[in-house]
N, C-alpha and C. Protein backbone atom coordinates (compact mmCIF):
# COMPACT_ATOMS: atom_id res chain seq x y z
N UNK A 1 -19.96 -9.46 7.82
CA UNK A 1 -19.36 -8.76 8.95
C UNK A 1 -19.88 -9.31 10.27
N UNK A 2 -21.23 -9.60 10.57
CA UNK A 2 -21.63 -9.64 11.44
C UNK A 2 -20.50 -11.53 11.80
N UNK A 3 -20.66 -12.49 10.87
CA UNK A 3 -20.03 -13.93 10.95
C UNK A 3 -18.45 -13.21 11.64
N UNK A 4 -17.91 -12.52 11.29
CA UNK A 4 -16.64 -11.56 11.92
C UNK A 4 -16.71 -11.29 13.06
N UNK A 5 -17.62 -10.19 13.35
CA UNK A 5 -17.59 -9.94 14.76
C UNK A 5 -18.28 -11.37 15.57
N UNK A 6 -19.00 -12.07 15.70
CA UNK A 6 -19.29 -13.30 15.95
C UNK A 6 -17.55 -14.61 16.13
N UNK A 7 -16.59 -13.87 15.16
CA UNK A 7 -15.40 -14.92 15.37
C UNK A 7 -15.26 -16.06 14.53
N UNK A 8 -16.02 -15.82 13.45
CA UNK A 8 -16.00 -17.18 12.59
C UNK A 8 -14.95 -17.11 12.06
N UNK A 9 -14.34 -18.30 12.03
CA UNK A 9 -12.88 -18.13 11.53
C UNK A 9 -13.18 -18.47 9.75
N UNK A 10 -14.06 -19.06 9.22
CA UNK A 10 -14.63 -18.89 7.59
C UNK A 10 -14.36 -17.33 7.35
N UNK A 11 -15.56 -16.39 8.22
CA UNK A 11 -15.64 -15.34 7.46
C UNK A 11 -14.14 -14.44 7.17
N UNK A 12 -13.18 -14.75 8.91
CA UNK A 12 -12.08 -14.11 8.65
C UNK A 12 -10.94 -14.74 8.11
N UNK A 13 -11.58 -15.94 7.55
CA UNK A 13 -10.61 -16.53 6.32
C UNK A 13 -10.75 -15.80 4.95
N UNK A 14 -12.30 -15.69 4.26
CA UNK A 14 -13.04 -14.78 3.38
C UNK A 14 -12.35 -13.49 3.25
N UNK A 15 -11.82 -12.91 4.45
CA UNK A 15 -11.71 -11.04 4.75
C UNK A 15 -10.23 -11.40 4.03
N UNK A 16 -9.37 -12.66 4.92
CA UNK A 16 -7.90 -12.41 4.66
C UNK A 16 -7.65 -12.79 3.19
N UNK A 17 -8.20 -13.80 2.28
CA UNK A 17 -8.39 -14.24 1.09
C UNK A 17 -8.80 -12.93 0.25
N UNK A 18 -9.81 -11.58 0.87
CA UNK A 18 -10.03 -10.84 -0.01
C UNK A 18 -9.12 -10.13 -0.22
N UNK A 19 -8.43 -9.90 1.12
CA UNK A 19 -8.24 -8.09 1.09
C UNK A 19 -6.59 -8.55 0.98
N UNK A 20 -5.91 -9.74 1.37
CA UNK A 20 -4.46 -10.19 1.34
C UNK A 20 -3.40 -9.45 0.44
N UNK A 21 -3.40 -9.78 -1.08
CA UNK A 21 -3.24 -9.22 -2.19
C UNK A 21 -2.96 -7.70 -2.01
N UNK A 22 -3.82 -6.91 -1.71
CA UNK A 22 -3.76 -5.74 -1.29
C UNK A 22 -2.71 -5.07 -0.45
N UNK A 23 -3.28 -5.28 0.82
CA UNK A 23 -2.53 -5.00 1.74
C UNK A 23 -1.33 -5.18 1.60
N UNK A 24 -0.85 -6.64 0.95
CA UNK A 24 0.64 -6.99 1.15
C UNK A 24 1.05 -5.94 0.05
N UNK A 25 0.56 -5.76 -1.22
CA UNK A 25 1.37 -4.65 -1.91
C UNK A 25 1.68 -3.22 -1.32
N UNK A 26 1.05 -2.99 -0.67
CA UNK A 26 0.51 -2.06 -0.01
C UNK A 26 1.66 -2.07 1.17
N UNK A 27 2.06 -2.87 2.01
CA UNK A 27 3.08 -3.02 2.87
C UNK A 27 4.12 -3.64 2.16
N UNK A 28 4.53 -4.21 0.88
CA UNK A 28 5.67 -4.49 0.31
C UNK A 28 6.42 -3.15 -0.17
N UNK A 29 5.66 -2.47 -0.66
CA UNK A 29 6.10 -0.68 -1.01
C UNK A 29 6.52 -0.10 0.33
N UNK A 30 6.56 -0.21 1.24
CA UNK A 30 6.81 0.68 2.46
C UNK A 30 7.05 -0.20 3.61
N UNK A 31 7.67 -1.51 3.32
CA UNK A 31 9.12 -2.30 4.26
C UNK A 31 9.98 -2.63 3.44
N UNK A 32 10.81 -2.77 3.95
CA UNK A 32 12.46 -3.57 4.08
C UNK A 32 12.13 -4.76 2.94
N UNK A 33 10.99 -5.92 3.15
CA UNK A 33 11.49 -6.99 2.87
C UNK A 33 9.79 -7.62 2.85
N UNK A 34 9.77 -8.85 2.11
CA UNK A 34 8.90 -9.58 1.97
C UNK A 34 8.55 -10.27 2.76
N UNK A 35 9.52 -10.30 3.70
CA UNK A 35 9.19 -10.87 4.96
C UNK A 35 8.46 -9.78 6.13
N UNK A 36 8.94 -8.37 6.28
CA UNK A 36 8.47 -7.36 6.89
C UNK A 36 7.17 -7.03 6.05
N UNK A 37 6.68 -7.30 5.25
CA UNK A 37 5.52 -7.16 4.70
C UNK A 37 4.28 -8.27 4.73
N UNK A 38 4.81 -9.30 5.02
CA UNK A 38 3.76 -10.47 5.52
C UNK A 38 3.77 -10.45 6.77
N UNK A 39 4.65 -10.22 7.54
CA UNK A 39 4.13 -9.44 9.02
C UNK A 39 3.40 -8.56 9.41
N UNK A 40 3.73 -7.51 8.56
CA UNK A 40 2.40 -6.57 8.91
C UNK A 40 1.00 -7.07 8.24
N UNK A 41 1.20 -7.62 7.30
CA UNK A 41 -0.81 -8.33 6.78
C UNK A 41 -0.73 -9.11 8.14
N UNK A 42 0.11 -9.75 8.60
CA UNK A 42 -0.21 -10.87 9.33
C UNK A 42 -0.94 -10.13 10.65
N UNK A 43 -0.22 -8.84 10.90
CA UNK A 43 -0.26 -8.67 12.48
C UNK A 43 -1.45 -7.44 12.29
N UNK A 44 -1.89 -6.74 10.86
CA UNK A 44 -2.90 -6.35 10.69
C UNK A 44 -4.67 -6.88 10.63
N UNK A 45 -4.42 -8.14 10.41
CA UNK A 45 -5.39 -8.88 10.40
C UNK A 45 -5.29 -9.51 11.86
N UNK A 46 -4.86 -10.15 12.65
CA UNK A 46 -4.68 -9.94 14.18
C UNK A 46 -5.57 -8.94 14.93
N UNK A 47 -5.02 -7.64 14.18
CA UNK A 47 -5.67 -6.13 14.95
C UNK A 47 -6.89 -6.08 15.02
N UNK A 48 -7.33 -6.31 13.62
CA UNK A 48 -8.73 -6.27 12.88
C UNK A 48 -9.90 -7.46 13.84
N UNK A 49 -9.22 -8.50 13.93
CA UNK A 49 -9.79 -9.60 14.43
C UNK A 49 -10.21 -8.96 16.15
N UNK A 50 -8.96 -8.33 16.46
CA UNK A 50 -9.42 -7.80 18.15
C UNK A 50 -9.87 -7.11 18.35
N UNK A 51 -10.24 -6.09 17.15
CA UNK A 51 -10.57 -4.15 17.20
C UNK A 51 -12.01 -4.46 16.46
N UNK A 52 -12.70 -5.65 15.86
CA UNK A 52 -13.75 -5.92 14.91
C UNK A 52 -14.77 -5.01 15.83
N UNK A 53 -15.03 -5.43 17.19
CA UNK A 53 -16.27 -5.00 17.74
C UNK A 53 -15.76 -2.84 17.60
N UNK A 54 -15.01 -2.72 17.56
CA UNK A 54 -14.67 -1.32 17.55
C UNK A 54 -14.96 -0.69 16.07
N UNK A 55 -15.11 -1.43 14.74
CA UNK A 55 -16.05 -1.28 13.67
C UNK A 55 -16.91 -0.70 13.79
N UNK A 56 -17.65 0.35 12.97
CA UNK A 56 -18.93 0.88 12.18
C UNK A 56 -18.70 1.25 10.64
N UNK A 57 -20.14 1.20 10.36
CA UNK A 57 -19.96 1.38 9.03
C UNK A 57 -20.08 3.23 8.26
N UNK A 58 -20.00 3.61 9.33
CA UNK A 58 -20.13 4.62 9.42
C UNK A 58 -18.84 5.64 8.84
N UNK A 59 -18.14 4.94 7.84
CA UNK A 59 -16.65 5.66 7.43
C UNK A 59 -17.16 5.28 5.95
N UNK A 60 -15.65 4.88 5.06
CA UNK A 60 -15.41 4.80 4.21
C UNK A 60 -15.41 3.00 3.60
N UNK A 61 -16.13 2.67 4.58
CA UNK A 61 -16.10 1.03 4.69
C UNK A 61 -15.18 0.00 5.25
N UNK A 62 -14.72 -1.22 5.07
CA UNK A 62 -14.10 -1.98 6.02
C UNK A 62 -13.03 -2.22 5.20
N UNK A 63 -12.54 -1.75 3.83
CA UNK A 63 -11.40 -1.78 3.53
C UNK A 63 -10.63 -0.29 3.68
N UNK A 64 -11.18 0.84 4.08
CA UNK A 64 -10.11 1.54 4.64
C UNK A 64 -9.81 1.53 5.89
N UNK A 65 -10.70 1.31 6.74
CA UNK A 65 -10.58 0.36 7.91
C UNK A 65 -9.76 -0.46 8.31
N UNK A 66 -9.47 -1.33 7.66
CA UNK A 66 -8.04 -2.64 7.46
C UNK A 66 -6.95 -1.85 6.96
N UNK A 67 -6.85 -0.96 6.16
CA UNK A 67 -5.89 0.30 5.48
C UNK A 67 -5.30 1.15 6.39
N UNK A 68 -6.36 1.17 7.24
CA UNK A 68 -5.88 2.25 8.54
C UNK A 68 -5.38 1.36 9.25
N UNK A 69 -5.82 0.03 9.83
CA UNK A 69 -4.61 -0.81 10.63
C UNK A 69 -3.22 -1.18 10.49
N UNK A 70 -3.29 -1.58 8.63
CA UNK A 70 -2.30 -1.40 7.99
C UNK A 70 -1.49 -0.55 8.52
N UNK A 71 -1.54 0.69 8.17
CA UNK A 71 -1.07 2.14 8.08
C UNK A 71 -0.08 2.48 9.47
N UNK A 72 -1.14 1.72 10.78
CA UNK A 72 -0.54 2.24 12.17
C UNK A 72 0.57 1.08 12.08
N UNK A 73 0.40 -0.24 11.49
CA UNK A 73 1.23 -1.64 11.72
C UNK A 73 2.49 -1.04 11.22
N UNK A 74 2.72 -0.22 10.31
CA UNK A 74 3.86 0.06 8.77
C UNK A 74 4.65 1.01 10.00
N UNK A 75 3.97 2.09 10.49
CA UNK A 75 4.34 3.48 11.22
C UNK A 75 5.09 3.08 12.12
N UNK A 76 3.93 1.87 13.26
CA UNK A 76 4.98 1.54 14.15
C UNK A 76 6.11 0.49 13.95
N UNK A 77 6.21 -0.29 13.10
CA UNK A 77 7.45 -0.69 12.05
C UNK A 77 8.77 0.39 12.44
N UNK A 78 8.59 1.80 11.23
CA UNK A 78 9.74 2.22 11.10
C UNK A 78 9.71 3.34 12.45
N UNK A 79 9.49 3.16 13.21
CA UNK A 79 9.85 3.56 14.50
C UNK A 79 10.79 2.50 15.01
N UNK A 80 10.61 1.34 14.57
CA UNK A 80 11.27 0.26 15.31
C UNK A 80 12.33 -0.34 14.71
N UNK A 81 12.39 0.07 13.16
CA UNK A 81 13.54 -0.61 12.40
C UNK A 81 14.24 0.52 11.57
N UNK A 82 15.15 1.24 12.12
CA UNK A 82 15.96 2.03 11.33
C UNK A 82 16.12 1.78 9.84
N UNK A 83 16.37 0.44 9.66
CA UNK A 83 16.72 0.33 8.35
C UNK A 83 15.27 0.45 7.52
N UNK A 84 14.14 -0.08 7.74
CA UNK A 84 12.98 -0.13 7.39
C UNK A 84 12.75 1.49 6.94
N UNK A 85 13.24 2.61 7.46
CA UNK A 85 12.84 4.01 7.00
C UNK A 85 13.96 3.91 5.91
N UNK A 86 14.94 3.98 5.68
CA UNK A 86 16.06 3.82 4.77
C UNK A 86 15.50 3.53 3.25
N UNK A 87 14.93 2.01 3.25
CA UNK A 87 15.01 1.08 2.40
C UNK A 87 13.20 0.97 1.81
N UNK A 88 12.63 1.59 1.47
CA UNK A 88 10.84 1.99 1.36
C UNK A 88 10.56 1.20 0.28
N UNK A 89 11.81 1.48 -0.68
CA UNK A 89 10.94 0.66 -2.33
C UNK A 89 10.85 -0.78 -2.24
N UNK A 90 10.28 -1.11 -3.37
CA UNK A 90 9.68 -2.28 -3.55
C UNK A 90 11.34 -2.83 -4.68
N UNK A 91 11.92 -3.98 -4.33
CA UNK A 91 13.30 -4.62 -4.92
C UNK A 91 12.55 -6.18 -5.38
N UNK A 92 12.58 -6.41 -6.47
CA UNK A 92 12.00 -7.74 -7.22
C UNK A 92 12.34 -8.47 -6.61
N UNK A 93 12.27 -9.82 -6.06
CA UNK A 93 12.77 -10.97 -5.80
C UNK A 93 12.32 -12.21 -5.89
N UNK A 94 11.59 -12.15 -6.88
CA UNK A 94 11.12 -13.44 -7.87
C UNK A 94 10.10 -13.22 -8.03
N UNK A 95 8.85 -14.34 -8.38
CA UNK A 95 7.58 -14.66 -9.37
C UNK A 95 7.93 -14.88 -10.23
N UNK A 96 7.37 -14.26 -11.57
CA UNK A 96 6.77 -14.87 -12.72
C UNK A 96 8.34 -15.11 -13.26
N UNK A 97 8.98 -15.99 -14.35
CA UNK A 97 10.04 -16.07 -14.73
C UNK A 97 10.01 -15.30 -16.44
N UNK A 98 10.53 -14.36 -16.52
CA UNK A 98 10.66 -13.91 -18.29
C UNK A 98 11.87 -14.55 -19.00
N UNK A 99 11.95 -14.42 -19.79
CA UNK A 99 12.49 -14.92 -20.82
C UNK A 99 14.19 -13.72 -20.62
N UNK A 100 14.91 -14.01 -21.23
CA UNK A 100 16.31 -13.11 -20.99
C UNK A 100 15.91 -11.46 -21.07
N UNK A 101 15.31 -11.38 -22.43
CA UNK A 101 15.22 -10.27 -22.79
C UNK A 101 14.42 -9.32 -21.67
N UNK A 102 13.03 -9.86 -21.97
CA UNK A 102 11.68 -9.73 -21.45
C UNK A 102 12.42 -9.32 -19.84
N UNK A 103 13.04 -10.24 -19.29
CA UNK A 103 13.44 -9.29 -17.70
C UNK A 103 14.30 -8.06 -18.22
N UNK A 104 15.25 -8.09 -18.95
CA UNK A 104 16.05 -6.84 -18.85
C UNK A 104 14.80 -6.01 -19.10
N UNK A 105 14.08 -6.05 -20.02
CA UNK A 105 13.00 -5.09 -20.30
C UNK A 105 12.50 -4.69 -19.28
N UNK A 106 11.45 -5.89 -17.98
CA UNK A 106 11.01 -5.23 -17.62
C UNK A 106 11.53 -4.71 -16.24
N UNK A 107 12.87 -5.21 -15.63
CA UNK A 107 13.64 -4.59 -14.82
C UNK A 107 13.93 -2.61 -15.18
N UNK A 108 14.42 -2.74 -16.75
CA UNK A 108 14.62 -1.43 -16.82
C UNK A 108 13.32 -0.26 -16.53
N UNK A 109 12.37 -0.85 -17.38
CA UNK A 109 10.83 -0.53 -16.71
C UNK A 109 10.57 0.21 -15.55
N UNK A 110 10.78 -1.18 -14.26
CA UNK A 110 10.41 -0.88 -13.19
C UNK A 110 11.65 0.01 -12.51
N UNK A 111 12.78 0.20 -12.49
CA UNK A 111 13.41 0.99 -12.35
C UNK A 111 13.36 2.64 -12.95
N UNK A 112 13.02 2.55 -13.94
CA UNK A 112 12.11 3.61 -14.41
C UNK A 112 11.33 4.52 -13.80
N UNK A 113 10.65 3.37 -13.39
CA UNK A 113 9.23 3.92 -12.47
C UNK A 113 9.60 4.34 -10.82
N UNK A 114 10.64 3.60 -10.77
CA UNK A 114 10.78 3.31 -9.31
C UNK A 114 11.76 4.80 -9.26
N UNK A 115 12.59 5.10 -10.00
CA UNK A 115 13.19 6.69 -9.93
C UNK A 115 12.41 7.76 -10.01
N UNK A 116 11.49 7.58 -10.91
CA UNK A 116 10.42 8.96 -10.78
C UNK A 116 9.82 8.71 -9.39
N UNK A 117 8.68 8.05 -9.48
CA UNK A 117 8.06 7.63 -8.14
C UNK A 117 8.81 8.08 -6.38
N UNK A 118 10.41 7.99 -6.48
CA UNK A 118 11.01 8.22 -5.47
C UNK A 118 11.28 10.02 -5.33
N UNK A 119 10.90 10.56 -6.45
CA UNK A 119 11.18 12.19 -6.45
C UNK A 119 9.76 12.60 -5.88
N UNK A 120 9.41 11.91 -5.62
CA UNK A 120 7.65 12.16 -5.11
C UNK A 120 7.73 12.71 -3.96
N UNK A 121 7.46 13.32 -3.01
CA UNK A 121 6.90 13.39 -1.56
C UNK A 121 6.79 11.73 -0.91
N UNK A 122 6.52 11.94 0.27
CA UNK A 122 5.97 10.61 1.11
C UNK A 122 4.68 10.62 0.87
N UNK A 123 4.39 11.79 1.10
CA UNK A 123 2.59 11.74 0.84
C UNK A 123 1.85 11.64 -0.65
N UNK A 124 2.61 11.90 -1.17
CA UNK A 124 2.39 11.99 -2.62
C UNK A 124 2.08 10.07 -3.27
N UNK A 125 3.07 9.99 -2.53
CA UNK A 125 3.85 8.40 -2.77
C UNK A 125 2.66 7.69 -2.22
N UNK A 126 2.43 7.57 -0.91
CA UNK A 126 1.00 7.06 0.28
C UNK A 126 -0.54 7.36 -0.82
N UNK A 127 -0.75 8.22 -1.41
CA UNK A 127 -1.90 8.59 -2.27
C UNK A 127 -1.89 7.71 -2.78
N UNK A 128 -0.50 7.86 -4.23
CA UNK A 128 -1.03 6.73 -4.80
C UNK A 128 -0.89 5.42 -4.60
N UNK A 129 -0.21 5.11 -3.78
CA UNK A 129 -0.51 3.87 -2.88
C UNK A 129 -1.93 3.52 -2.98
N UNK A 130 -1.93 4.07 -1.78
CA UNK A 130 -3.81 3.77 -1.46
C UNK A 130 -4.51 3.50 -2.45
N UNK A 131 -4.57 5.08 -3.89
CA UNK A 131 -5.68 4.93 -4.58
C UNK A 131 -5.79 4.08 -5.56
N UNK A 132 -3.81 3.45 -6.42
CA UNK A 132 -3.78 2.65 -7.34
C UNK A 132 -3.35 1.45 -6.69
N UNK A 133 -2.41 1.09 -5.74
CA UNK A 133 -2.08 0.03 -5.42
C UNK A 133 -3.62 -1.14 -4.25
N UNK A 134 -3.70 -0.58 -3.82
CA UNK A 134 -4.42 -0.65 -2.72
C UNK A 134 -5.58 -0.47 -3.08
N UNK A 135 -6.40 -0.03 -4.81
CA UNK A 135 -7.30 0.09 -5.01
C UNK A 135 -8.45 1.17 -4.15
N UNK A 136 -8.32 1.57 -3.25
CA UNK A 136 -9.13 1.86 -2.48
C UNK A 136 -9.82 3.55 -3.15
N UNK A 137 -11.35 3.46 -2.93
CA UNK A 137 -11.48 4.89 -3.34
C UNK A 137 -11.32 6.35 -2.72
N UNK A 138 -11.29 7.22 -3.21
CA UNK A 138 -10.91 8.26 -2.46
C UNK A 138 -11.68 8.10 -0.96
N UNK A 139 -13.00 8.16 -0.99
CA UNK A 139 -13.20 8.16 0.44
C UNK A 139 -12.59 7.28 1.26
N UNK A 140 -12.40 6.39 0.86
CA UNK A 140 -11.44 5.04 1.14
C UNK A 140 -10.03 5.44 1.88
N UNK A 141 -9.40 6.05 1.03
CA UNK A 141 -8.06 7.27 0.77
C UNK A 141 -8.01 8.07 1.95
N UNK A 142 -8.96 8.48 1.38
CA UNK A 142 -8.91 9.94 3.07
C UNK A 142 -9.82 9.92 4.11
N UNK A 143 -10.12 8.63 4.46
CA UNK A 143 -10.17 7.93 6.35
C UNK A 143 -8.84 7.65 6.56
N UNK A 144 -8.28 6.33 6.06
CA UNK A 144 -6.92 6.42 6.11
C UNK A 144 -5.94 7.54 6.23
N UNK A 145 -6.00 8.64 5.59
CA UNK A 145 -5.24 9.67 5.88
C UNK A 145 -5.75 10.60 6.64
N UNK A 146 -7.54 10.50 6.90
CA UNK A 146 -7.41 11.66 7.79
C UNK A 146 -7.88 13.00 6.97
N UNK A 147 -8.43 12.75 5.85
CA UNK A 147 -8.49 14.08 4.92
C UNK A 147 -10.07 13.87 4.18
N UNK A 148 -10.40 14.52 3.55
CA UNK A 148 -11.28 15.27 2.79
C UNK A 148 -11.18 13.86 1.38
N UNK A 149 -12.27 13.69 0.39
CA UNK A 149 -11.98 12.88 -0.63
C UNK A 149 -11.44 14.04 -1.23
N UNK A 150 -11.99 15.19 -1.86
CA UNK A 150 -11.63 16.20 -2.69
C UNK A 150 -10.34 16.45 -2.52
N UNK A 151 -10.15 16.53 -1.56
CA UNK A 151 -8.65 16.55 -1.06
C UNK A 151 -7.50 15.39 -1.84
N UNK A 152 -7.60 14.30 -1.21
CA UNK A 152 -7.32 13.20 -1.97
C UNK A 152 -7.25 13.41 -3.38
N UNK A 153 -8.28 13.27 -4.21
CA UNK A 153 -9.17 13.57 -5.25
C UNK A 153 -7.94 14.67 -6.06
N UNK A 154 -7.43 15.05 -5.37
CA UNK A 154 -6.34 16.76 -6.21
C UNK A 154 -4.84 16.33 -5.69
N UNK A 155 -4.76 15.70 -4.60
CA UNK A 155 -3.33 15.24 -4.21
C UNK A 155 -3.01 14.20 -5.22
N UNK A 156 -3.90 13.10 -5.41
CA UNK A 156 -3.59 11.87 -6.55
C UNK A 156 -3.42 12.70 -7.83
N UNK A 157 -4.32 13.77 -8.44
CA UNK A 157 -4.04 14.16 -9.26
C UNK A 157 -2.36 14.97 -9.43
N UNK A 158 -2.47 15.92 -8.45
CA UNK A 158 -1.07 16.63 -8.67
C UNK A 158 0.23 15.68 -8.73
N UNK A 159 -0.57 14.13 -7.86
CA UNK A 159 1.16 13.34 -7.59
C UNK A 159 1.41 12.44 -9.12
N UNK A 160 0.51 12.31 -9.43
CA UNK A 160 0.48 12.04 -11.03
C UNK A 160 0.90 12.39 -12.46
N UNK A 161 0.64 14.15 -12.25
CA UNK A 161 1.17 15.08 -13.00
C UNK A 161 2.55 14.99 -12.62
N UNK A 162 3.22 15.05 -11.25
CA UNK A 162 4.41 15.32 -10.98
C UNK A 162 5.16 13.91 -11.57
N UNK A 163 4.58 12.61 -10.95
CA UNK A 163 5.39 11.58 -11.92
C UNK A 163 5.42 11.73 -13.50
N UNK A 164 4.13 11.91 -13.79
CA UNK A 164 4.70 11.81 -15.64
C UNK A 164 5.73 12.91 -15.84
N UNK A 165 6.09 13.72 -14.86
CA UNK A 165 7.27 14.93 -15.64
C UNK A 165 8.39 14.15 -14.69
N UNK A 166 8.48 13.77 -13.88
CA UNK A 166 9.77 12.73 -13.59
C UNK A 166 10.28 11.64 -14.52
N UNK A 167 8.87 11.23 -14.85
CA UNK A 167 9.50 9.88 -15.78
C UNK A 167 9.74 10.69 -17.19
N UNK A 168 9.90 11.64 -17.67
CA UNK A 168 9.79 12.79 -18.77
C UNK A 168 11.57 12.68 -18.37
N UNK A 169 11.49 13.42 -17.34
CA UNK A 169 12.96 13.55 -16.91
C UNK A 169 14.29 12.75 -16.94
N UNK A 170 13.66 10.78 -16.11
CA UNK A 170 14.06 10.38 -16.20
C UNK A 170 14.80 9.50 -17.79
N UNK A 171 13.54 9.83 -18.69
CA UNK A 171 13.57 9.26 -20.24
C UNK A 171 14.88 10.10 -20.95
N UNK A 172 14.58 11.47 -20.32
CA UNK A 172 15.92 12.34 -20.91
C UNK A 172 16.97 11.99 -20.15
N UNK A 173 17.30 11.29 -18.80
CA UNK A 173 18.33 11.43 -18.72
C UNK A 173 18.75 12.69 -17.69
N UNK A 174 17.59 13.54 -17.62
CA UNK A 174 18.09 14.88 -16.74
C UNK A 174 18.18 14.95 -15.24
């Protein structure tokens, strides 16, 4: 941290190499496009780079920290792109290549998931964001949001319970 606030462009090569992966899933779930989602890592790490001296360690550490820049980058997004509030889920558009079957499989899958998941709340949805996509731990969780871990800690749980009876739902058909 300290090579960071100092400006070394190594260490904030290190930060963007760690935390990249993340974040972009993390902003691919909640833009438009793969392209609106490497903008915000891009213009989050920007923030981070100008706001570093505005750091302490005094939270939940420096990846909810980057989570919370994230978070304001995404917000002020769909203030700015109508369609961006519209369009939230995550739509495949390449990587790994499967075999014929193997995609229908796992298209139906993720569609699956992606119907329960959408009966969720926003906030429900943002939890598990954070806590499974984004890895981050509850305290992690709720700087970013602004809340309590325990808090967190019972929201991930309830939004969990509520997906497995969506995807229950969706398996029937109801």
């Amino acid at each position: 941290m300290s090579r960071a606030v100092d400006s070394d462009p190594d260490a904030w090569e290190e930060i963007y190499r760690r935390s990249h992966g993340r974040l972009f899933s993390y902003a691919r779930r909640r833009t438009f496009s793969v392209h609106s989602a490497e903008d915000a890592v891009s213009e989050t790490i920007v923030r981070a780079m100008e706001q570093i001296d505005r750091f302490s360690w005094s939270g939940a550490g420096f990846d909810a920290w980057l989570f919370g820049i994230m978070r304001n980058v995404i917000f002020e997004g769909y203030r700015a792109d109508a369609k961006a509030r519209r369009d939230r889920y995550f739509v495949p558009d390449g990587g790994v290549r499967l075999d014929p079957l193997e995609t229908v499989v796992a298209l139906n899958d993720a569609e699956r998931v992606r119907r329960a998941f959408s009966q969720l709340s926003p906030s429900e949805q943002e939890v598990l964001e954070l806590r499974v996509v984004a890895e981050l731990t509850s305290d992690g969780a709720a700087e970013v949001l602004g809340k309590k871990p325990g808090a967190v800690r019972m929201a991930q749980a309830r939004a969990l319970n509520r997906l497995r009876n969506f995807m229950t739902e969706v398996d029937r058909g109801d």
